[in-house]
N, C-alpha and C. Protein backbone atom coordinates (compact mmCIF):
# COMPACT_ATOMS: atom_id res chain seq x y z
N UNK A 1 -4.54 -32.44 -38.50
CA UNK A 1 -5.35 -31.63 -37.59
C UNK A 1 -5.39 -30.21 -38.16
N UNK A 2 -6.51 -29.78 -38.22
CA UNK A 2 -6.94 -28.23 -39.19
C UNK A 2 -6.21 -26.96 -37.81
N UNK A 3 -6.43 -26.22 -38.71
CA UNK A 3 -5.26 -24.70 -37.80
C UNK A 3 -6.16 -24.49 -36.96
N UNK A 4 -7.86 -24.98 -37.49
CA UNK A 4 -9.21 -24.38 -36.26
C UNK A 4 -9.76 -24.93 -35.05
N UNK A 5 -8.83 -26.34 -35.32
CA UNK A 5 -9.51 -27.17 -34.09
C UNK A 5 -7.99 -26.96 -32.83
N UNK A 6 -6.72 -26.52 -33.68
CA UNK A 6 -5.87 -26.40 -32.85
C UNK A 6 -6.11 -25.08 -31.99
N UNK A 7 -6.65 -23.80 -32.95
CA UNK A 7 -6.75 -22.70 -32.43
C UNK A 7 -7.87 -22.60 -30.91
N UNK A 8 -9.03 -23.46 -31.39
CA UNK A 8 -10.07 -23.88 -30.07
C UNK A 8 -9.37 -24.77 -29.38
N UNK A 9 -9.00 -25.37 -29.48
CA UNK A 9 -8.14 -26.43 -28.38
C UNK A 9 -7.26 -25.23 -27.55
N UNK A 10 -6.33 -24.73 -28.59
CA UNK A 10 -5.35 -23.72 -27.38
C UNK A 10 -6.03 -22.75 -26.86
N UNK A 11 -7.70 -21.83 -27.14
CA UNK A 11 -8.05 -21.09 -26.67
C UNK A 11 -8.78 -21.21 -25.44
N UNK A 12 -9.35 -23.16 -25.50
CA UNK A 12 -10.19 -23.30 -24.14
C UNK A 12 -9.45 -23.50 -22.84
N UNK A 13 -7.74 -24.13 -23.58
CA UNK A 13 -6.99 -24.35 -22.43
C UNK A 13 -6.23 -23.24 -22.13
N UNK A 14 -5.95 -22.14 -22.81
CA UNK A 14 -5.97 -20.57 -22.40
C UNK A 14 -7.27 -20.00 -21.60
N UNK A 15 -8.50 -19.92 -21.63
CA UNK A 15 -9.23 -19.63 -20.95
C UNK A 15 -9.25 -20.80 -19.52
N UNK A 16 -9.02 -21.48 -19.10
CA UNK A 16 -8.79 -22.38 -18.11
C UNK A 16 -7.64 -21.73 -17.32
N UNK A 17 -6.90 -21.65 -18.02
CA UNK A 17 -5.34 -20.82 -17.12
C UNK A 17 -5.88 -19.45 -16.44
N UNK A 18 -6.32 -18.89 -17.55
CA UNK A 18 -6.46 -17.28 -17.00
C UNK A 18 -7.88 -17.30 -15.58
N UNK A 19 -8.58 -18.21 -15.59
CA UNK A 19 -9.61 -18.33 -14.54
C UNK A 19 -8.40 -18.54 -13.51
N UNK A 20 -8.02 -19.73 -13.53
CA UNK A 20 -6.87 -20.53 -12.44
C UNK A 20 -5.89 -19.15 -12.07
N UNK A 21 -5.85 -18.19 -12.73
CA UNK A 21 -4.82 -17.19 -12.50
C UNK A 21 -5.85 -15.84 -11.95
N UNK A 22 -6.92 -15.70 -12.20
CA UNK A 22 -7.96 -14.52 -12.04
C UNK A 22 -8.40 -14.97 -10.47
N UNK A 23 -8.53 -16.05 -9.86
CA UNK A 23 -8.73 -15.92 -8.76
C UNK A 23 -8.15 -16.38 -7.72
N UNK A 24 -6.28 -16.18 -8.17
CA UNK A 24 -5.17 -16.67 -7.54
C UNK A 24 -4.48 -14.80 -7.21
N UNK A 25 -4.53 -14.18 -8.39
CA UNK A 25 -4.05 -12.63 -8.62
C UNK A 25 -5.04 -11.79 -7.97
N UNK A 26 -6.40 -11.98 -8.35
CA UNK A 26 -7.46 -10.80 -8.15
C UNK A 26 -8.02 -10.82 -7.00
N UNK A 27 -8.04 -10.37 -6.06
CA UNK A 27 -9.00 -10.64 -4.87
C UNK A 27 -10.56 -10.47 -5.19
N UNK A 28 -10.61 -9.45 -6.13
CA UNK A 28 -12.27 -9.77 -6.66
C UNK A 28 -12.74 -10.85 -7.26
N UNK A 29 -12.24 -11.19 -7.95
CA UNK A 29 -12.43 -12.61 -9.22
C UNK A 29 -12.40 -13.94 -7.40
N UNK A 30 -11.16 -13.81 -6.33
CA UNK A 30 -11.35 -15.29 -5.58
C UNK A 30 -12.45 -14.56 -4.64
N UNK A 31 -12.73 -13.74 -4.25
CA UNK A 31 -14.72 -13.36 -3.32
C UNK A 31 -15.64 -13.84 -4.50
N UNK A 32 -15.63 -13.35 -5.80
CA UNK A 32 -17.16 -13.79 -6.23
C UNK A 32 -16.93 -15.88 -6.17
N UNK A 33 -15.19 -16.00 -6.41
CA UNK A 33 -15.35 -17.58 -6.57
C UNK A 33 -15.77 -18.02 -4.99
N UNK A 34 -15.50 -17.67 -3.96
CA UNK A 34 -15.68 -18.10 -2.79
C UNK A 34 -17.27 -17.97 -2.55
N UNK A 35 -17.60 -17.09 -3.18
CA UNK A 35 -19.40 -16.73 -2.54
C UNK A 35 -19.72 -17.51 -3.46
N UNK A 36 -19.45 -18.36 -4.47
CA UNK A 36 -20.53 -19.24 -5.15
C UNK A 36 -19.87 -19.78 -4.11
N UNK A 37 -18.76 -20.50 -4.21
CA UNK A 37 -18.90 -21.93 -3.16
C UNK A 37 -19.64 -21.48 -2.37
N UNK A 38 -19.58 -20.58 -1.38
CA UNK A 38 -20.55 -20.79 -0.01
C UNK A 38 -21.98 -21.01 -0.31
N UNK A 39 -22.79 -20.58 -1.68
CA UNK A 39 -23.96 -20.79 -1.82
C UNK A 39 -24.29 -22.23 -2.51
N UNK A 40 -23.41 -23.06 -3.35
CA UNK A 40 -23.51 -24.32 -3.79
C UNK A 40 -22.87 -24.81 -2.48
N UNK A 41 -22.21 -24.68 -1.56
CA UNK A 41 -22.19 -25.92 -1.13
C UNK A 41 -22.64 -25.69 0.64
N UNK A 42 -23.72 -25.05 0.24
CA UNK A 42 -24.50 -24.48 1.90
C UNK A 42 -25.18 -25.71 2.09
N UNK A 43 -25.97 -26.49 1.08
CA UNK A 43 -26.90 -27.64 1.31
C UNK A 43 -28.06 -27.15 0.96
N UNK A 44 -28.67 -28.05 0.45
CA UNK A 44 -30.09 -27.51 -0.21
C UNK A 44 -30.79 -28.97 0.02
N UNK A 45 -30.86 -30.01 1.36
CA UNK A 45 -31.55 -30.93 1.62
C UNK A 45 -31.12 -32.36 1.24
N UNK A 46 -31.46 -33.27 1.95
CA UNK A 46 -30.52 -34.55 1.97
C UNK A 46 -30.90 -35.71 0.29
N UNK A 47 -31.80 -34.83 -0.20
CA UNK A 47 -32.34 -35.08 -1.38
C UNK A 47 -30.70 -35.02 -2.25
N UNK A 48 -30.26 -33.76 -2.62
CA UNK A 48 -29.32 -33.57 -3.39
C UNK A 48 -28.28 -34.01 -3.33
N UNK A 49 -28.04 -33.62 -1.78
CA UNK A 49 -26.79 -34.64 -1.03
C UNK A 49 -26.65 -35.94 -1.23
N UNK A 50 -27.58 -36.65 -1.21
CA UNK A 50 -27.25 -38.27 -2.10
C UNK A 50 -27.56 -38.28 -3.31
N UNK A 51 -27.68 -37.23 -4.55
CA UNK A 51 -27.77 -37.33 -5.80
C UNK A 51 -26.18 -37.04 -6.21
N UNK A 52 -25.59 -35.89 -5.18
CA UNK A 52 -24.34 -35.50 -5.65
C UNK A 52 -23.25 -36.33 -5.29
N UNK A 53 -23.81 -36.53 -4.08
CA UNK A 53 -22.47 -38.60 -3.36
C UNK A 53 -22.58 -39.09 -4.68
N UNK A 54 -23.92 -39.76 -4.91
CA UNK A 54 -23.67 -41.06 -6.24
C UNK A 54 -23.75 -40.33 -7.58
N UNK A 55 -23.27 -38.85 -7.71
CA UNK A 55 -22.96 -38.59 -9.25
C UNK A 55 -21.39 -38.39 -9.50
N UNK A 56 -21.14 -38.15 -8.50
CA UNK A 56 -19.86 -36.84 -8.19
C UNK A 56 -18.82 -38.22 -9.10
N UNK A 57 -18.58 -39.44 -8.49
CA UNK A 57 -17.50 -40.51 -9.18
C UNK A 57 -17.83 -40.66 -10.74
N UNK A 58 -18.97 -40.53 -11.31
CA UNK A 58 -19.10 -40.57 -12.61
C UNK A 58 -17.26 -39.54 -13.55
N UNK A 59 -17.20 -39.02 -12.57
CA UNK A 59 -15.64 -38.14 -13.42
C UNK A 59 -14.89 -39.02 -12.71
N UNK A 60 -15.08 -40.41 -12.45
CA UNK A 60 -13.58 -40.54 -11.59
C UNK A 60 -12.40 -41.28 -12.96
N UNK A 61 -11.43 -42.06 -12.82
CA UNK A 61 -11.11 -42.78 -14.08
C UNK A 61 -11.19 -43.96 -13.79
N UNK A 62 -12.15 -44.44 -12.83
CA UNK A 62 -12.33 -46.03 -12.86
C UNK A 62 -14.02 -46.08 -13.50
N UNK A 63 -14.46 -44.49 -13.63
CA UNK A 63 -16.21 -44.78 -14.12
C UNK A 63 -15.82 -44.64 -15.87
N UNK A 64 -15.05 -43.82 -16.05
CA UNK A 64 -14.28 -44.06 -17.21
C UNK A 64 -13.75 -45.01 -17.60
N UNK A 65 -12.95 -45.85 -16.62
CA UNK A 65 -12.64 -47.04 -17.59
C UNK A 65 -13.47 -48.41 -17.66
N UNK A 66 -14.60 -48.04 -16.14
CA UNK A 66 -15.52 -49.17 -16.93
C UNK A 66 -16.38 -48.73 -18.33
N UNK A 67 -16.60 -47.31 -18.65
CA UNK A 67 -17.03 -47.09 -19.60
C UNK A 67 -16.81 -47.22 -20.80
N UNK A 68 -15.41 -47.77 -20.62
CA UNK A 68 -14.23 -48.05 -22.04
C UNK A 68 -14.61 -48.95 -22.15
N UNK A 69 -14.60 -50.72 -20.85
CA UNK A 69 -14.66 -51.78 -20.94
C UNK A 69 -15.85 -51.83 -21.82
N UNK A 70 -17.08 -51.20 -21.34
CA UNK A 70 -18.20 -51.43 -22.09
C UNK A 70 -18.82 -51.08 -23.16
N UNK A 71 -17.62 -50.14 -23.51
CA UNK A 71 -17.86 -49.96 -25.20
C UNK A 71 -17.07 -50.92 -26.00
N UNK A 72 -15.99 -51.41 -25.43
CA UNK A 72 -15.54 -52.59 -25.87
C UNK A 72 -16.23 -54.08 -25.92
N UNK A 73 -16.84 -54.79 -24.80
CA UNK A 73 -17.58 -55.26 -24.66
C UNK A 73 -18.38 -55.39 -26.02
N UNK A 74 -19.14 -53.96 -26.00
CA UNK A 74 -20.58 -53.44 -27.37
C UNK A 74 -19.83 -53.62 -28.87
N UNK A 75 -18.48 -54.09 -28.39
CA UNK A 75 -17.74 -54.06 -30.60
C UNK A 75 -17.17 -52.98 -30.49
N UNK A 76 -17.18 -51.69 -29.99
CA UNK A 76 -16.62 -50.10 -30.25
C UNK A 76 -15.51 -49.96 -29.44
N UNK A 77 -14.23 -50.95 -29.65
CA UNK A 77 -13.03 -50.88 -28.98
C UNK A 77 -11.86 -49.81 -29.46
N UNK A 78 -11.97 -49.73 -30.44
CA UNK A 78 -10.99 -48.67 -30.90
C UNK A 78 -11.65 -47.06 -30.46
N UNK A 79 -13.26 -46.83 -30.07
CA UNK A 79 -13.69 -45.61 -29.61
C UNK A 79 -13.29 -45.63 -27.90
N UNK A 80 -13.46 -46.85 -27.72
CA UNK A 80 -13.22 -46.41 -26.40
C UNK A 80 -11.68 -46.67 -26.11
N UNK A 81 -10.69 -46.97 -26.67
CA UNK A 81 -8.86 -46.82 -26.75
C UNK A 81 -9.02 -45.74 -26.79
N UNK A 82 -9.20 -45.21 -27.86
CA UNK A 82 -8.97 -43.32 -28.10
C UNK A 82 -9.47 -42.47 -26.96
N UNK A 83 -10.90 -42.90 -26.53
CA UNK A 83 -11.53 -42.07 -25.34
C UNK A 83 -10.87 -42.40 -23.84
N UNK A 84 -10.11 -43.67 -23.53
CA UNK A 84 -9.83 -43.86 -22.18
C UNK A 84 -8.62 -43.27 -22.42
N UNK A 85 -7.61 -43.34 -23.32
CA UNK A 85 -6.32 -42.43 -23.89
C UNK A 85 -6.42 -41.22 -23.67
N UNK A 86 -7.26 -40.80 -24.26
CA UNK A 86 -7.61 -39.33 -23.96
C UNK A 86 -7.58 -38.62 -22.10
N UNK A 87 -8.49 -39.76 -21.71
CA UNK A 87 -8.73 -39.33 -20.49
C UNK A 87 -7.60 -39.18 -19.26
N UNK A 88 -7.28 -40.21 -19.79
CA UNK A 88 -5.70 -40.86 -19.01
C UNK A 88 -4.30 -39.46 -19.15
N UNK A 89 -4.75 -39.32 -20.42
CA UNK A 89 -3.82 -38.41 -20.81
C UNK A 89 -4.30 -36.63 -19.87
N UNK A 90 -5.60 -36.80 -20.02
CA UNK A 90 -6.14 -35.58 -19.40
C UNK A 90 -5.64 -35.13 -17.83
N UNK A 91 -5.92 -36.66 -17.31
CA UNK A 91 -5.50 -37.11 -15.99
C UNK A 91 -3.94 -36.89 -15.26
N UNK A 92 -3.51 -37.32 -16.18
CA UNK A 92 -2.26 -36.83 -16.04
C UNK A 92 -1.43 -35.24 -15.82
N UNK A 93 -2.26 -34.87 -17.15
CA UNK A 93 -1.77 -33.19 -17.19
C UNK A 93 -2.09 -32.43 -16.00
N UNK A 94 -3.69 -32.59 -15.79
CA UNK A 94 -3.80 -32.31 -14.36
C UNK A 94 -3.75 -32.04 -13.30
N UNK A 95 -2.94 -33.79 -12.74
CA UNK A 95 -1.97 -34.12 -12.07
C UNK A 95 -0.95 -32.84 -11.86
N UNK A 96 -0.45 -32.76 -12.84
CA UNK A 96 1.20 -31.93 -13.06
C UNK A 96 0.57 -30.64 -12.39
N UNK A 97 -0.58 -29.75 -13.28
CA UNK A 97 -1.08 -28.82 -13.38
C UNK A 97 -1.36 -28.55 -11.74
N UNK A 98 -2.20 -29.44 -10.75
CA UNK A 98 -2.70 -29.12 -9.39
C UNK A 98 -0.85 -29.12 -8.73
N UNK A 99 0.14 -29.66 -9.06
CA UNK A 99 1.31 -30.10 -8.12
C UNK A 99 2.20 -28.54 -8.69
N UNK A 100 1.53 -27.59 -9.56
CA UNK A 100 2.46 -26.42 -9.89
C UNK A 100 1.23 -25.34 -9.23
N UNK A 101 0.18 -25.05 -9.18
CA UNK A 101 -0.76 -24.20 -8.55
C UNK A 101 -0.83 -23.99 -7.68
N UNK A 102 -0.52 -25.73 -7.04
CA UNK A 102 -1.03 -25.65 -5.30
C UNK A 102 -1.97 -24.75 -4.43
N UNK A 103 -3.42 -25.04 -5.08
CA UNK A 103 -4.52 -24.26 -4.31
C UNK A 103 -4.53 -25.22 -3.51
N UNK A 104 -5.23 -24.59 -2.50
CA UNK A 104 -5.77 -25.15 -1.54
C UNK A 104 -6.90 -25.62 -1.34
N UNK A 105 -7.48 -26.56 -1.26
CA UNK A 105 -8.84 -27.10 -1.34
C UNK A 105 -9.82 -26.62 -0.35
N UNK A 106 -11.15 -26.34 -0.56
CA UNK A 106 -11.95 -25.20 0.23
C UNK A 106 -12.01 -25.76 2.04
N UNK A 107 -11.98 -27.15 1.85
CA UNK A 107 -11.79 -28.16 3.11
C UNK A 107 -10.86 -27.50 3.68
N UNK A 108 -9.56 -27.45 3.01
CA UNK A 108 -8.24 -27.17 3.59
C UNK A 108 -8.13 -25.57 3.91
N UNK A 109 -8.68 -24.85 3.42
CA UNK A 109 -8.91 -23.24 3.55
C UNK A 109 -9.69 -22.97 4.34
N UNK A 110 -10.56 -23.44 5.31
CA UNK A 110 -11.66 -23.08 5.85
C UNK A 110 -12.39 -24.33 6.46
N UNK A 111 -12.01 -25.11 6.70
CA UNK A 111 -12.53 -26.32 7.18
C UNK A 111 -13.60 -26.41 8.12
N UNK A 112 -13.96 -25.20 8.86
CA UNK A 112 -15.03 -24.85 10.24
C UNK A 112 -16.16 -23.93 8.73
N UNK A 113 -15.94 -23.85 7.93
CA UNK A 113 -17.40 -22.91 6.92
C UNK A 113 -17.70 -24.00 5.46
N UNK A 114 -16.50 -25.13 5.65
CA UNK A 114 -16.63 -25.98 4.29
C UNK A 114 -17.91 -27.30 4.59
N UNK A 115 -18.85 -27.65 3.81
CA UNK A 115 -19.40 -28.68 4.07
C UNK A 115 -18.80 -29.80 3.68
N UNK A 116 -17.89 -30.60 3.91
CA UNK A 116 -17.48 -31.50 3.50
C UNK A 116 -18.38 -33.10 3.36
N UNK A 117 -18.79 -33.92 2.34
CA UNK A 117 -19.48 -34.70 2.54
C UNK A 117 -19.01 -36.36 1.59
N UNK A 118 -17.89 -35.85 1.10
CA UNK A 118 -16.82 -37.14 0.78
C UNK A 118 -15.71 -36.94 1.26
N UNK A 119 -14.90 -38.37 1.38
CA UNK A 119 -13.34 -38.30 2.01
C UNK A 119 -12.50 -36.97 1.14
N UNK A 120 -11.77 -36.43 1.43
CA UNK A 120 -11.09 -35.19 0.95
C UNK A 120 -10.42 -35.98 -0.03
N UNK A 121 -10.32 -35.76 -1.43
CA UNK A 121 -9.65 -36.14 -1.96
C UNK A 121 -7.90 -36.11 -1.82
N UNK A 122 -7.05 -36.58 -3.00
CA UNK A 122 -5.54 -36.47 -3.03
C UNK A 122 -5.48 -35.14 -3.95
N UNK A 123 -4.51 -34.47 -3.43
CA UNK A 123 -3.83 -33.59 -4.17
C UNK A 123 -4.38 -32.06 -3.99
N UNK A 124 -3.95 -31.17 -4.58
CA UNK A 124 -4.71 -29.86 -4.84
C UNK A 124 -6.02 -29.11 -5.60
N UNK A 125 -6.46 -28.44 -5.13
CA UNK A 125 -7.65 -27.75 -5.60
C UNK A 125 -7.85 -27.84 -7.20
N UNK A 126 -6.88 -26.54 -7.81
CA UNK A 126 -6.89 -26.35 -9.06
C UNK A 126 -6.23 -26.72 -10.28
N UNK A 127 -6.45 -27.41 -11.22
CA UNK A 127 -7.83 -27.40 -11.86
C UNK A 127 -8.74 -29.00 -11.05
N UNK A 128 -9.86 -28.86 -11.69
CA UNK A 128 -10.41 -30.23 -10.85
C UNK A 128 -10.74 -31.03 -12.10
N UNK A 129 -9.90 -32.36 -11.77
CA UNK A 129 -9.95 -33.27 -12.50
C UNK A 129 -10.85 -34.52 -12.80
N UNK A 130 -12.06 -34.82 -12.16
CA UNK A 130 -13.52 -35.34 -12.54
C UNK A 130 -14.01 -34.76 -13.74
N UNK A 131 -14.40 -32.84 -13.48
CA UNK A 131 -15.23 -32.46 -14.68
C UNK A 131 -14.18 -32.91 -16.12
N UNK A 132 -12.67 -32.74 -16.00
CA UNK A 132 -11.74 -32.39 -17.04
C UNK A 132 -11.99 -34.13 -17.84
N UNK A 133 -11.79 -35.25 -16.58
CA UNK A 133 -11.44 -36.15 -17.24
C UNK A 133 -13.21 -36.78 -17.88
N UNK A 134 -14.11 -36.54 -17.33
CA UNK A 134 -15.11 -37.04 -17.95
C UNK A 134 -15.46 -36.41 -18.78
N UNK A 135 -15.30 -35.40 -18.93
CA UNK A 135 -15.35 -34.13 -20.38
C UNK A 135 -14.64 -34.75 -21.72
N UNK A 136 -13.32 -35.18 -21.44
CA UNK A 136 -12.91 -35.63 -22.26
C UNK A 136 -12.78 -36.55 -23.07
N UNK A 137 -13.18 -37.70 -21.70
CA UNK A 137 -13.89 -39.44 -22.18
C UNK A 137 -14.76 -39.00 -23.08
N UNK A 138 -15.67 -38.14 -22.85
CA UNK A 138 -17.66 -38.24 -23.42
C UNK A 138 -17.10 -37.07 -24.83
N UNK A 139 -16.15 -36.50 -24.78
CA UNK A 139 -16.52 -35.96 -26.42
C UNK A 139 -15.80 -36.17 -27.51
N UNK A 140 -14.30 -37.18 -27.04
CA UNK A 140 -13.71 -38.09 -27.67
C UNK A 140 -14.56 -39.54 -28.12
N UNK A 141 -15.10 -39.92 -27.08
CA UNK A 141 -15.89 -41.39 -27.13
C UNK A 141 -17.37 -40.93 -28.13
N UNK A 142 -17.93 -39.69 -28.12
CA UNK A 142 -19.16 -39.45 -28.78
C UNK A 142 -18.68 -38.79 -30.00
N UNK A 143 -17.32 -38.43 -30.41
CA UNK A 143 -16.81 -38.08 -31.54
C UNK A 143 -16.92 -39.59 -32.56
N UNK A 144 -15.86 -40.33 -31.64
CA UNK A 144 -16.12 -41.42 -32.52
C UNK A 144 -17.19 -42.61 -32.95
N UNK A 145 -17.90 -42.05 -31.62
CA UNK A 145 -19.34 -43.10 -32.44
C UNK A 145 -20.11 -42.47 -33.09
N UNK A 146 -20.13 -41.20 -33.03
CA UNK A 146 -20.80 -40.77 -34.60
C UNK A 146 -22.29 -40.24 -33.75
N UNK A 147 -22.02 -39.72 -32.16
CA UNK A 147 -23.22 -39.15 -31.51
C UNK A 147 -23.70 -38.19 -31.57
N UNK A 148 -24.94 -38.02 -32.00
CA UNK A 148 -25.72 -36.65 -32.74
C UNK A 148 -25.61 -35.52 -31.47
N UNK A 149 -26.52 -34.31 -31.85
CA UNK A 149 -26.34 -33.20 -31.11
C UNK A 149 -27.16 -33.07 -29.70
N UNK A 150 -28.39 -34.15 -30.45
CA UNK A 150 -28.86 -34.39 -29.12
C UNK A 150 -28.63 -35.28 -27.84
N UNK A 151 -27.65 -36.19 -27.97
CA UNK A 151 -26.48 -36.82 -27.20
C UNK A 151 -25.58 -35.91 -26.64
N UNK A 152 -25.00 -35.33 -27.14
CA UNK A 152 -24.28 -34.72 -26.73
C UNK A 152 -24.46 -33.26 -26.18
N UNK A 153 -25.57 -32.90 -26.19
CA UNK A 153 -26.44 -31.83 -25.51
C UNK A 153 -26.58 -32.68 -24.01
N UNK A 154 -26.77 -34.10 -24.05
CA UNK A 154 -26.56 -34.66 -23.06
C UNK A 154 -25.69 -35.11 -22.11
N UNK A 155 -24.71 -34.92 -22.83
CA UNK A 155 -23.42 -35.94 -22.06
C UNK A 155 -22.94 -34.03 -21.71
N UNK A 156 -23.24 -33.35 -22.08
CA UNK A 156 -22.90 -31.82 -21.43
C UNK A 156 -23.41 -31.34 -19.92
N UNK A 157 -24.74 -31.81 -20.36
CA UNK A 157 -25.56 -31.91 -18.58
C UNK A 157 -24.99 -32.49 -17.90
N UNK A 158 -24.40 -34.02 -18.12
CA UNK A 158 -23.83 -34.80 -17.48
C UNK A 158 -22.84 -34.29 -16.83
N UNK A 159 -21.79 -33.86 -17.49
CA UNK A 159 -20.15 -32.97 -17.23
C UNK A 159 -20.79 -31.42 -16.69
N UNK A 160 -22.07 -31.00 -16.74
CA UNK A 160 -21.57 -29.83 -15.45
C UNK A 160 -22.55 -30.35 -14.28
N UNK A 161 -22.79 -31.22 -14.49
CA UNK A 161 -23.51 -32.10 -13.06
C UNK A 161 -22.44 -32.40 -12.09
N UNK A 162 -21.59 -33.18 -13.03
CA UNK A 162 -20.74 -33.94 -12.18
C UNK A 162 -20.04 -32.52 -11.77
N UNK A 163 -19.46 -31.68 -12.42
CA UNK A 163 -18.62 -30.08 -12.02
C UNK A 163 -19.70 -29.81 -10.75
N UNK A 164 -20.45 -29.46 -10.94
CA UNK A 164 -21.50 -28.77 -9.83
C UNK A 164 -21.56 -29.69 -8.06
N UNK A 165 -21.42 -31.46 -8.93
CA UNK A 165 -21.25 -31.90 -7.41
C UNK A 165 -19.97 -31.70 -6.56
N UNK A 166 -19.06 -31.46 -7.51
CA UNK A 166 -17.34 -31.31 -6.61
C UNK A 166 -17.76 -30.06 -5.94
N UNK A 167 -18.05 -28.94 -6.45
CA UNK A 167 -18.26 -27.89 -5.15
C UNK A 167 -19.22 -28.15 -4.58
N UNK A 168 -20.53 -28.62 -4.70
CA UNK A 168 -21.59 -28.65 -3.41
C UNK A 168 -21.04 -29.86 -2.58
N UNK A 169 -20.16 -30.74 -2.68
CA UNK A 169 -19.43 -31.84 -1.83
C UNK A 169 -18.75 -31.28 -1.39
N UNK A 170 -17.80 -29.53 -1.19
CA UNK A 170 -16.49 -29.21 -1.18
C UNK A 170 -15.53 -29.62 -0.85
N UNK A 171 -15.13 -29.82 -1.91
CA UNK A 171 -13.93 -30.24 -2.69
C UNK A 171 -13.62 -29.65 -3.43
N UNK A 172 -14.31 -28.64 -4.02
CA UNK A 172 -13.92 -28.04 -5.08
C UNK A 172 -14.34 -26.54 -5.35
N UNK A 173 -13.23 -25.31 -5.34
CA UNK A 173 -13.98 -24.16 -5.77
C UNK A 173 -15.05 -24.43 -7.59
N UNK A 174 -15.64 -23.20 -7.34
CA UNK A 174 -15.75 -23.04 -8.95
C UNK A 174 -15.50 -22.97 -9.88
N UNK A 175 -14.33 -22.29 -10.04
CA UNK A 175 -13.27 -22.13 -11.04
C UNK A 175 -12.79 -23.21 -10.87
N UNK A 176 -12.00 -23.94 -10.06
CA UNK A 176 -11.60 -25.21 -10.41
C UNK A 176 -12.46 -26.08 -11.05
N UNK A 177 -13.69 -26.19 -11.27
CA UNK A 177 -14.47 -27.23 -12.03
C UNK A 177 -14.87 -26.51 -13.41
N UNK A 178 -14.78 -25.06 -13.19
CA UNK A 178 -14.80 -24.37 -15.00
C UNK A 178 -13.67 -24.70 -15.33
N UNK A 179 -12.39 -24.64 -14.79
CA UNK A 179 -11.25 -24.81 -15.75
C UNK A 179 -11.00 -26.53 -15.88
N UNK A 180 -11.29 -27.22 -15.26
CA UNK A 180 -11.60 -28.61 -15.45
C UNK A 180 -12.37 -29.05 -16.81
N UNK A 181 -13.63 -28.40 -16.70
CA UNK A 181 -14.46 -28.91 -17.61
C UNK A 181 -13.66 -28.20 -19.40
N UNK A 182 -13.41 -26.62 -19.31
CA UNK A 182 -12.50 -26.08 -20.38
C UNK A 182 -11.39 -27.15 -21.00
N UNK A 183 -10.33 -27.55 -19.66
CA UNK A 183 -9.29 -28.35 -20.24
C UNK A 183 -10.00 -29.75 -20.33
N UNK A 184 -10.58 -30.24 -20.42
CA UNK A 184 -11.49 -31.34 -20.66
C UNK A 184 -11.42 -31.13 -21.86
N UNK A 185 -12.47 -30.20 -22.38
CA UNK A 185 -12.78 -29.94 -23.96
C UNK A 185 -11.32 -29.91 -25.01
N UNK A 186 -10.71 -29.13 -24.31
CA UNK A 186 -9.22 -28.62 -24.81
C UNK A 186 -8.50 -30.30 -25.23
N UNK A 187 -8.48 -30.78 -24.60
CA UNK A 187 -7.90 -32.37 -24.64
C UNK A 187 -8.83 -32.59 -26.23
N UNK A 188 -10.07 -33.01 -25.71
CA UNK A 188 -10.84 -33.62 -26.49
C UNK A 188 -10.87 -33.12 -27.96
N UNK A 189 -10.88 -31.78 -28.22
CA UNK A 189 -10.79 -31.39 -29.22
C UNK A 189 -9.44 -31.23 -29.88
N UNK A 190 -8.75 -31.50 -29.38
CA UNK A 190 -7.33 -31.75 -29.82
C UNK A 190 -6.51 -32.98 -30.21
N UNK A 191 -7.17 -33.92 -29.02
CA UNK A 191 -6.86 -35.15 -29.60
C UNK A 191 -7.21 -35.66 -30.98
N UNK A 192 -6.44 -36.69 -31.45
CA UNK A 192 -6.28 -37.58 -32.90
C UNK A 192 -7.72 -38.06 -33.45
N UNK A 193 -8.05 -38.21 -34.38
CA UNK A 193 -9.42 -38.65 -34.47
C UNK A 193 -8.77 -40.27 -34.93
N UNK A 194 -10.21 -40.79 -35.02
CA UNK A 194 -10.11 -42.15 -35.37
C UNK A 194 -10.10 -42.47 -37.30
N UNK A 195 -9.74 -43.26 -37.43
CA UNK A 195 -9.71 -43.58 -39.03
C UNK A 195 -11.18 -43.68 -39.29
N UNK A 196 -11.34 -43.25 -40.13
CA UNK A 196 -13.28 -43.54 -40.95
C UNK A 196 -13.00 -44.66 -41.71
């Protein structure tokens, strides 16, 4: 692994911390994060509201691991080992990461101003682990199949779609789905590559 992919790996998951810490310390940095939530997740019509229900699980790790099955399935089993590994692994850190932060989820902070429109998830706010773990599936899994720029210009829309539905569902501040999607990358670009 080159000194440059370690140096971007430790700098995106350094920029992930310092958000998670900028609007835990700053009272300015958690008002501008609170006034996006209130404006993503005010509602903007029952149109979006069922685009963001049936996008929001695309980060879950069961849309991930059918996504493994079916690159396995397609012959590309060793891309999708490395990519559900990855994710799993992402998943985990996470895990650890929300059980040492302990934010509070916007539901749980405000529950009479939060729109809530899925079951409240498990665990804590920050970081949010949908954008992190599907971030990491899609640029591990498009590393190793050899997916051009215009794929992956795509599978980017995808990962701040799915980020964008955790707060308009609230469930999720903003910063929790930027530092999600950051340590996403951070994983991905750090992890092992595959043999050529």
């Amino acid at each position: 692994m080159g000194v440059g992919r370690v140096a971007w790996g430790a700098g995106l998951f350094a920029g992930a911390c310092a958000i998670g810490y900028a609007v835990v310390h700053w009272p300015e940095a958690a008002t501008v994060d609170q006034e996006l939530f209130d404006a993503v997740n005010a509602g903007h019509g029952p149109g979006p509201d069922r685009v963001f229900v049936g996008l929001t699980e695309l980060g879950s790790m069961y849309a991930v691991g059918a996504a493994a099955l079916t690159l396995t399935v397609l012959g590309r089993g060793d891309a999708a080992t490395r990519a559900m590994s990855a994710a799993g692994t992402t998943w985990v850190l996470l895990q650890a990461m929300k059980r040492v932060a302990d934010r509070p989820r916007p539901l749980d902070a405000d529950p009479d101003g939060t729109r809530q429109l899925i079951a409240r998830p498990v665990g804590m706010s920050w970081p949010s682990s949908h954008p992190a773990v599907l971030t990491t599936f899609s640029r591990v899994a498009a590393r190793e199949l050899g997916v051009g720029a215009a794929g992956c210009g795509l599978l980017s829309a995808l990962d701040v779609t799915v980020a964008a539905s955790r707060v308009y569902l609230g469930v999720h501040y903003p910063s929790d789905v930027a530092s999600g999607v950051l340590i996403g990358r951070a994983v991905a670009r750090l992890w092992p590559r595959g043999r050529a």
